[in-house]
C-alpha atoms as a PDB file:
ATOM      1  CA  UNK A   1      87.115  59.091-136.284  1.00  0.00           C
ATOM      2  CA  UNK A   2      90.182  59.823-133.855  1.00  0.00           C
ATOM      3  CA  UNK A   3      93.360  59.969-135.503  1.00  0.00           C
ATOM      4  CA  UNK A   4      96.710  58.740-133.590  1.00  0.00           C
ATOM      5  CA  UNK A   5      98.976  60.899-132.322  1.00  0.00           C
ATOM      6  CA  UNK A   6     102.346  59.681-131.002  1.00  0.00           C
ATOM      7  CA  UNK A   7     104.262  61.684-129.032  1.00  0.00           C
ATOM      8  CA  UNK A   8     107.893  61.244-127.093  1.00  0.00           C
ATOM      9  CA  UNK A   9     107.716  63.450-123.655  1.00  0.00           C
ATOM     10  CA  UNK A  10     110.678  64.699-121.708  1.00  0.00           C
ATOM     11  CA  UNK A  11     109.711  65.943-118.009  1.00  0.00           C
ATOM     12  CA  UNK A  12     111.863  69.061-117.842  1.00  0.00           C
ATOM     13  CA  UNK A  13     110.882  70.276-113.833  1.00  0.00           C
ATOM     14  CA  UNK A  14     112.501  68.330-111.197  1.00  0.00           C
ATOM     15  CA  UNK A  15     110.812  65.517-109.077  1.00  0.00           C
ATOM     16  CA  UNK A  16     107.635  65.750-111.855  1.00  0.00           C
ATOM     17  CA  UNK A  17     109.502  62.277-113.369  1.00  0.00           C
ATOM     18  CA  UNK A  18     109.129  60.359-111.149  1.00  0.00           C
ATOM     19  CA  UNK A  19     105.653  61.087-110.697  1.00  0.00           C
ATOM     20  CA  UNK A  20     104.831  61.050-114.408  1.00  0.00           C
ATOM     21  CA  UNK A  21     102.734  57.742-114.971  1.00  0.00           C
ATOM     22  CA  UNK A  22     100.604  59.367-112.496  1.00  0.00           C
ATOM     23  CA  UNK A  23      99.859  62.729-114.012  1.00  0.00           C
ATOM     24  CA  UNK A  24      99.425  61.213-117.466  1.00  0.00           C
ATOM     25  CA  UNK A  25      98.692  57.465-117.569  1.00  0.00           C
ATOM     26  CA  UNK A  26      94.691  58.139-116.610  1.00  0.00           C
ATOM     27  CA  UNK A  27      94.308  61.052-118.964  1.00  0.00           C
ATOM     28  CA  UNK A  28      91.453  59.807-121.456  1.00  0.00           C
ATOM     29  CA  UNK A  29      93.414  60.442-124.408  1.00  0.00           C
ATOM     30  CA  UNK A  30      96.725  58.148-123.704  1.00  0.00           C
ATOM     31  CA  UNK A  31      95.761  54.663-125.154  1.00  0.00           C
ATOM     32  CA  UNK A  32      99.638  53.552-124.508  1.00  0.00           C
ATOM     33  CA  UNK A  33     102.464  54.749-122.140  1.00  0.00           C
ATOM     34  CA  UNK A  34     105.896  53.238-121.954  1.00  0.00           C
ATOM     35  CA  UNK A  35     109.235  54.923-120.410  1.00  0.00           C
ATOM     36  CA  UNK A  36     111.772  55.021-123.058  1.00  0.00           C
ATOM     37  CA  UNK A  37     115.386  55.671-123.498  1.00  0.00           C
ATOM     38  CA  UNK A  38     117.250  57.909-125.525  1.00  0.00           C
ATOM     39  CA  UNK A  39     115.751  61.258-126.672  1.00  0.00           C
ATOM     40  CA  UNK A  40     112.900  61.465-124.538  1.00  0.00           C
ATOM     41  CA  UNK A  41     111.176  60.269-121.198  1.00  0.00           C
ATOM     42  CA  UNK A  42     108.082  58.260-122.013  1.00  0.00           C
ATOM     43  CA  UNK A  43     106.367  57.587-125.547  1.00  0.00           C
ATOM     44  CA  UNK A  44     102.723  57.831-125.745  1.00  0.00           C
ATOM     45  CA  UNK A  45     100.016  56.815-128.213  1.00  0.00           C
ATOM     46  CA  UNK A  46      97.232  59.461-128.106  1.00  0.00           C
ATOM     47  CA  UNK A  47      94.154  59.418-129.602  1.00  0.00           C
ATOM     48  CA  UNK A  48      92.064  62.645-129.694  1.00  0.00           C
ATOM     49  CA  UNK A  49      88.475  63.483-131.367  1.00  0.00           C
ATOM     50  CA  UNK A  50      89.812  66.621-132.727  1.00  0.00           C
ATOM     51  CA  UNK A  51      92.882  69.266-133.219  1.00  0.00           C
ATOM     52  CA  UNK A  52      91.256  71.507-130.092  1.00  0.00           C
ATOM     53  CA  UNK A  53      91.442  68.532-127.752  1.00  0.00           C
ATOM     54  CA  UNK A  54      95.173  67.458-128.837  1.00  0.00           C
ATOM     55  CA  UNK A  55      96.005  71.459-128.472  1.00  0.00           C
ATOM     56  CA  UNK A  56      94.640  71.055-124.958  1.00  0.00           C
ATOM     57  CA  UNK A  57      96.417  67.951-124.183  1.00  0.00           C
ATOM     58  CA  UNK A  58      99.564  69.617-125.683  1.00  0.00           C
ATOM     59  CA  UNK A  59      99.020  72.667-123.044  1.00  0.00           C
ATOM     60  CA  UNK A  60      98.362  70.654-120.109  1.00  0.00           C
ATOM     61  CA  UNK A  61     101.919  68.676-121.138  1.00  0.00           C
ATOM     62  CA  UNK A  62     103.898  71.924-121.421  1.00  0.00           C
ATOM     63  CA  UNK A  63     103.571  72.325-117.800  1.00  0.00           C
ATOM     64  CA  UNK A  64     105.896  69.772-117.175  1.00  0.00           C
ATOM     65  CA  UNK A  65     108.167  69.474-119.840  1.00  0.00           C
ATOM     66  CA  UNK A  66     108.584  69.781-123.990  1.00  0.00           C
ATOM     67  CA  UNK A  67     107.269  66.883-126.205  1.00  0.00           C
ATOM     68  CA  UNK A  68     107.373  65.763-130.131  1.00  0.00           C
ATOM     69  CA  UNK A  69     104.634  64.818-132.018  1.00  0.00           C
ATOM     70  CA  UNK A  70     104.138  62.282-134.712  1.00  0.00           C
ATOM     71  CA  UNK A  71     100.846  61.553-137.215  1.00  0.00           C
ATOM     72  CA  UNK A  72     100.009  58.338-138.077  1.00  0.00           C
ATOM     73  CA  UNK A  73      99.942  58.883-142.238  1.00  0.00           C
ATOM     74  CA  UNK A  74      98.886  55.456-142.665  1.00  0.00           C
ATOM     75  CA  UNK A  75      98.953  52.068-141.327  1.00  0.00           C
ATOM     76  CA  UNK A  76     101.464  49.911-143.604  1.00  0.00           C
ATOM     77  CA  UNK A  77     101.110  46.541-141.911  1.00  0.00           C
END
């Protein structure tokens, strides 16, 4: 079963911002996308089969800027 990743993304390369729904909003992994403020760019719910294809996702991100990434531990409610 997929687990959930969450991650908040910060494009770090000029004019990539702007563009940013675009380079990630169609990637089969992001099942959420919302620009955010505060620390951070966008925030992102990923789900990915396995730790290789989150790495991969991770890799392809890092092109563009740094990110943080949260597990979901547990659903409470």
């Amino acid at each position: 079963m997929p687990r959930k990743r969450f991650l908040r993304y910060a494009f770090t390369r000029k004019g990539i911002a702007e563009n940013a729904p675009y380079l990630i909003k169609d990637h089969e992994s992001v099942t959420e996308l919302y620009r955010i403020s505060g620390e951070g760019c966008y925030w992102m719910r990923v789900r990915t089969v396995d730790q290789e294809a989150l790495t991969a996702f991770l890799d392809e991100l890092l092109k563009y800027g740094n990110y943080r990434v949260n597990l979901d531990m547990g659903q409470i409610k």
